[in-house]
Protein backbone atom coordinates (compact mmCIF):
# COMPACT_ATOMS: atom_id res chain seq x y z
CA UNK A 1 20.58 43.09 -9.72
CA UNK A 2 22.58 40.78 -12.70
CA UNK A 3 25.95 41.12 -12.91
CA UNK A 4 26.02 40.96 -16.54
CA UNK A 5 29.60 38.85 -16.60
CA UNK A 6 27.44 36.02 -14.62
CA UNK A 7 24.22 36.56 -16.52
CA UNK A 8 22.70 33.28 -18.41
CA UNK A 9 25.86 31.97 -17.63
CA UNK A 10 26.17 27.96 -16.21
CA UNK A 11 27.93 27.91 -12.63
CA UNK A 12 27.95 24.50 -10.86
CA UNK A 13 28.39 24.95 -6.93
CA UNK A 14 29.47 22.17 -4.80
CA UNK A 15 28.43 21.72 -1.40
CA UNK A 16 25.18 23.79 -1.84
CA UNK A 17 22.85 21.99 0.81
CA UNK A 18 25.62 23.73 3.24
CA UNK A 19 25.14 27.21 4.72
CA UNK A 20 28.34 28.75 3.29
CA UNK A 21 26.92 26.64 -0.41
CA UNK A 22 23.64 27.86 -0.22
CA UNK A 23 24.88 31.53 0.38
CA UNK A 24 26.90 31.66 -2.45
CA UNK A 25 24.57 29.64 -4.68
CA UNK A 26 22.20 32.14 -3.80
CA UNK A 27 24.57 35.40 -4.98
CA UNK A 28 25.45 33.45 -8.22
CA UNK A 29 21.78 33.05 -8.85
CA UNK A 30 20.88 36.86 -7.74
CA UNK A 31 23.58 37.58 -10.39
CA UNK A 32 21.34 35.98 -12.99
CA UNK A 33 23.65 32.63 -13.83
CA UNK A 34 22.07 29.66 -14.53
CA UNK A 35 22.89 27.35 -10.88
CA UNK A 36 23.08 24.09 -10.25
CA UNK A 37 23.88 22.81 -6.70
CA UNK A 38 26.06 19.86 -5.91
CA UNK A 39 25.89 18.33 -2.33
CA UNK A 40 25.21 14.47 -0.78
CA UNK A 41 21.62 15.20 -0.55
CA UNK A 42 19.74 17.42 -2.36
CA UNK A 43 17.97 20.36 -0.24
CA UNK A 44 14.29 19.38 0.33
CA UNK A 45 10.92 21.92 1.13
CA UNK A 46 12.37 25.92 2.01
CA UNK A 47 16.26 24.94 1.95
CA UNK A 48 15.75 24.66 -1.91
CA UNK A 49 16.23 28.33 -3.31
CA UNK A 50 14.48 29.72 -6.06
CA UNK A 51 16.19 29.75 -9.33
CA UNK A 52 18.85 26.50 -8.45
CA UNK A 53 18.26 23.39 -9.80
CA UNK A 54 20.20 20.50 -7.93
CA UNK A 55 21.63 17.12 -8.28
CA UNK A 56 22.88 14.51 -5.73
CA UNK A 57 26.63 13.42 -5.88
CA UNK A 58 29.72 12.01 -3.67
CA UNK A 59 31.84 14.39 -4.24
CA UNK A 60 34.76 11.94 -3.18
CA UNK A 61 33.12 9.34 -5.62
CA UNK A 62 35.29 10.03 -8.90
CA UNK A 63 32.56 7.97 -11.13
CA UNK A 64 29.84 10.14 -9.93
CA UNK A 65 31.54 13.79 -10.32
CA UNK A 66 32.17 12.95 -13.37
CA UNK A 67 28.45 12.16 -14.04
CA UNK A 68 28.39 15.43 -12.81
CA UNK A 69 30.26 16.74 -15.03
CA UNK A 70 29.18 14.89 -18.37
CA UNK A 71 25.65 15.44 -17.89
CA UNK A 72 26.01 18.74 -20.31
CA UNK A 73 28.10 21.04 -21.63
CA UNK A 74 31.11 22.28 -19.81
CA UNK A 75 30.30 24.76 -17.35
CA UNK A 76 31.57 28.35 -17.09
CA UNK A 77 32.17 28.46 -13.63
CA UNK A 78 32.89 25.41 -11.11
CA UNK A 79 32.68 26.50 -6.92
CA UNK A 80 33.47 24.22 -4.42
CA UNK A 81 32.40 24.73 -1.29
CA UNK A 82 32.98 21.31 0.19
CA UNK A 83 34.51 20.65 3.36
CA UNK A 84 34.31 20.18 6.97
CA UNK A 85 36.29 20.77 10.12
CA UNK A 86 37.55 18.57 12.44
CA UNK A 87 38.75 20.20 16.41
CA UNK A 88 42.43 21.10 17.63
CA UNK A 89 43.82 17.63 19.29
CA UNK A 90 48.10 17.44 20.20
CA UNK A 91 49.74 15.47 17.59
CA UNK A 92 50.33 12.95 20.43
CA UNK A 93 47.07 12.05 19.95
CA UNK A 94 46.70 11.93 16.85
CA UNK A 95 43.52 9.98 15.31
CA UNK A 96 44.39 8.35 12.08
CA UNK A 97 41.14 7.99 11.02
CA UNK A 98 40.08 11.76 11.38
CA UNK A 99 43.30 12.65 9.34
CA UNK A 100 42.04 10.25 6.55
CA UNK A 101 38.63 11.41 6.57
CA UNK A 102 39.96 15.27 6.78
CA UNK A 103 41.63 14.68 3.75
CA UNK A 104 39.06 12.70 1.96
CA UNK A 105 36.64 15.42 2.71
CA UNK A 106 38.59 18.59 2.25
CA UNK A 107 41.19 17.57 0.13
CA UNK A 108 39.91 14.30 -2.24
CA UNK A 109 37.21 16.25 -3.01
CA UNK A 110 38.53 19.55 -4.10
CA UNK A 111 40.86 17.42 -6.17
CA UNK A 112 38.35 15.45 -8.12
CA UNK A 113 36.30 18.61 -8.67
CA UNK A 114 39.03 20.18 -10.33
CA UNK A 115 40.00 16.83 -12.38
CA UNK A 116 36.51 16.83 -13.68
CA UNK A 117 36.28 20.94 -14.34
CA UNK A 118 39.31 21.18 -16.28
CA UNK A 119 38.63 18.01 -18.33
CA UNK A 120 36.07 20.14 -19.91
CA UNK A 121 36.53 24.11 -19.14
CA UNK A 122 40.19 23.32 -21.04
CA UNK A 123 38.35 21.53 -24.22
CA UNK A 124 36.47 24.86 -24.36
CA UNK A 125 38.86 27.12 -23.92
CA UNK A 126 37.55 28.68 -20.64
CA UNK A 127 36.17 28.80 -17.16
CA UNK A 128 36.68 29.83 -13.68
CA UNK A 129 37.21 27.46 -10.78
CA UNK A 130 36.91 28.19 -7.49
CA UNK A 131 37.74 26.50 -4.86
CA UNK A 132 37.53 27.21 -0.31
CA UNK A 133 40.19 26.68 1.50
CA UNK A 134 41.22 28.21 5.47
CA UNK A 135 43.28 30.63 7.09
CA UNK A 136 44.11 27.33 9.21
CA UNK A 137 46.18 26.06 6.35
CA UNK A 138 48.92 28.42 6.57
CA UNK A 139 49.15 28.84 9.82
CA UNK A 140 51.07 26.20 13.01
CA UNK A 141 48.97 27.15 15.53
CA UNK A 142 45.35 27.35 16.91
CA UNK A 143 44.17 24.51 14.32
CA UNK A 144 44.20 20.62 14.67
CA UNK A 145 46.43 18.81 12.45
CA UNK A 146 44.13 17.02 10.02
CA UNK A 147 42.33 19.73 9.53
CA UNK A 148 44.96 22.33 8.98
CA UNK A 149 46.92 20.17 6.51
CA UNK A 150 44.06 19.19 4.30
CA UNK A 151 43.14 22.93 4.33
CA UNK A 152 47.13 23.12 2.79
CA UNK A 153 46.57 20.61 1.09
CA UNK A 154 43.62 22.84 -1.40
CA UNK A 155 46.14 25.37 -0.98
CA UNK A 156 48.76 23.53 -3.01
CA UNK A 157 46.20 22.19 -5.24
CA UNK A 158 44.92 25.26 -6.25
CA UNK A 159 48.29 26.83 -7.01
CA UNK A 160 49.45 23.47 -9.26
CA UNK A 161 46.39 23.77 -11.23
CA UNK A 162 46.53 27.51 -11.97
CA UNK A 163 50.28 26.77 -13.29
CA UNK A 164 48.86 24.00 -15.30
CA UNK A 165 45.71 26.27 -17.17
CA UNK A 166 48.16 29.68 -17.52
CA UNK A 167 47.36 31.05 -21.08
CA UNK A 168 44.29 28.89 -21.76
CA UNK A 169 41.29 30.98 -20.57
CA UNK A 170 41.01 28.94 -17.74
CA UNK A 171 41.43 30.26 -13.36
CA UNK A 172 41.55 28.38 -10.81
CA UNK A 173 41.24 30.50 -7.99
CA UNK A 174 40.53 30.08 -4.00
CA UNK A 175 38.77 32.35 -1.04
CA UNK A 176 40.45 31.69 2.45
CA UNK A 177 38.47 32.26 4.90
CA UNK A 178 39.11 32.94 8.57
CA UNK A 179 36.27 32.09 10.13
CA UNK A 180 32.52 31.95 9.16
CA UNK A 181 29.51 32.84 10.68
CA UNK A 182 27.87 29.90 10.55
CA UNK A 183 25.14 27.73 12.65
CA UNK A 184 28.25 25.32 12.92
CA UNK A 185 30.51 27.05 13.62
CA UNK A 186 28.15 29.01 16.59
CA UNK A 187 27.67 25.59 17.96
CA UNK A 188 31.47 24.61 17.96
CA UNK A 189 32.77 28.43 19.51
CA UNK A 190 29.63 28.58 21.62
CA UNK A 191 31.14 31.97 23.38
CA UNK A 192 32.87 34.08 20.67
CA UNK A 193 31.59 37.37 19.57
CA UNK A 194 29.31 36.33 16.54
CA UNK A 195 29.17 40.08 15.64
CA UNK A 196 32.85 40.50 14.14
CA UNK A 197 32.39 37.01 12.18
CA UNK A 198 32.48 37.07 8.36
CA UNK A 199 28.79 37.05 7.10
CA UNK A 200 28.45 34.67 4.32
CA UNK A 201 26.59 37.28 1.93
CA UNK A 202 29.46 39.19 2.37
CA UNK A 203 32.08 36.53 1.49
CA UNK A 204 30.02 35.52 -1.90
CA UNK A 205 31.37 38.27 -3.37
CA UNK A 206 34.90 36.74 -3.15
CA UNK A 207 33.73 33.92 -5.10
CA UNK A 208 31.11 36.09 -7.78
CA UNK A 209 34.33 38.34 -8.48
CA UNK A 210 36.65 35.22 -8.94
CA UNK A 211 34.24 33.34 -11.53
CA UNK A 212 33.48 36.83 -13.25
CA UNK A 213 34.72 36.79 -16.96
CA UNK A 214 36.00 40.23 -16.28
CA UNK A 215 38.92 38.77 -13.87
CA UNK A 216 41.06 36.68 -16.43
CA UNK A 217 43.80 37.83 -15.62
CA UNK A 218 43.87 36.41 -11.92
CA UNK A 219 45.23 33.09 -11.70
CA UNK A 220 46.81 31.29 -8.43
CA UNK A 221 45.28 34.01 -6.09
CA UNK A 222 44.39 32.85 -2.28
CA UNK A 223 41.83 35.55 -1.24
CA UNK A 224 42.32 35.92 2.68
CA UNK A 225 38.67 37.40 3.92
């Protein structure tokens, strides 16, 4: 069924060779927009879906988001679903390198995304961006560090830019999830009760009601689910 908001409409989603990407690529694309996946590598054989087109980019490279980006007209919706965890560790033992790469990976990229969206969505004089972020950046406990703080770190981002676009036609907008029922995240919480986990079909409607042209008017939101 088209959401007719979404319909014909060009959405670019980051990270969708993931499972949380590919779900919401998926909605955006049941919704009748036009998708194009971002991720590393692009999908090969059955992880492609049917009506996304894709393209290979770093998405901490700024040259090649912006190739992204340039390769046609601005976009009307921008979702990023880029990230990765890293586990809990005491701050005693801190690994430098897992903080930088934390933030390269959750943070860097959200940022450059963002750079790149409104460079164009504010020539036009609209768009929706929407970006992930975690429950584990707001809270001190049960979370590792790096992780947590580039989590924040979106957070922040995502609240500076929607101050920035206010009045334009532009959002910039972020889901927070808890946790996701994922094949990676089964395999990092091998006993917890998969049952009462987020499904990711679910969750896509976060992000479909945040790019839809019907929800102008919210800008700055964090969307716990």
């Amino acid at each position: 069924m088209h959401d007719e908001g979404l319909n014909g409409r060009q959405v670019l989603v980051f990270g969708a060779a993931g499972a949380l990407g590919a779900g919401v690529a998926a909605a955006f694309a049941e919704a009748g927009a036009s998708v194009t996946g971002v991720d590393r590598m692009v999908p090969e054989g059955d992880r492609r879906l049917a009506g996304v087109s894709y393209e290979a980019a770093d998405v901490a490279d700024d040259t090649e988001v912006a190739a992204v980006f340039d390769a046609g007209a601005a976009p009307w919706a921008v979702v990023n679903t880029v990230g990765g965890f890293a586990p809990q560790r005491p701050l005693a033992e801190l690994d430098p390198g897992e903080l930088a790469g934390q933030l390269r990976l959750n943070l860097v990229t959200a940022a450059l995304i963002t750079k790149h969206a409104l460079r164009g969505m504010q020539a036009a004089g609209a768009g929706r961006v929407v970006h992930t972020a975690s429950r584990a950046g707001v809270v001190s406990k049960g979370s590792g560090f790096a992780y947590s703080v580039s989590k924040l770190g979106v957070l922040h981002l995502v609240s500076m830019a929607a101050d920035e676009v206010r009045g334009t036609g532009v959002t910039v907008n972020c889901v927070v999830p808890s946790i996701i029922d994922t094949p990676a995240n089964r395999a990092a919480i091998p006993n917890a009760n998969y049952d009462a986990w987020p499904k990711i079909p679910d969750i896509a409607r976060s992000y479909l009601y945040l790019a839809a042209p019907s929800s102008g008017l919210v800008n700055g939101a964090a969307v716990p689910v």
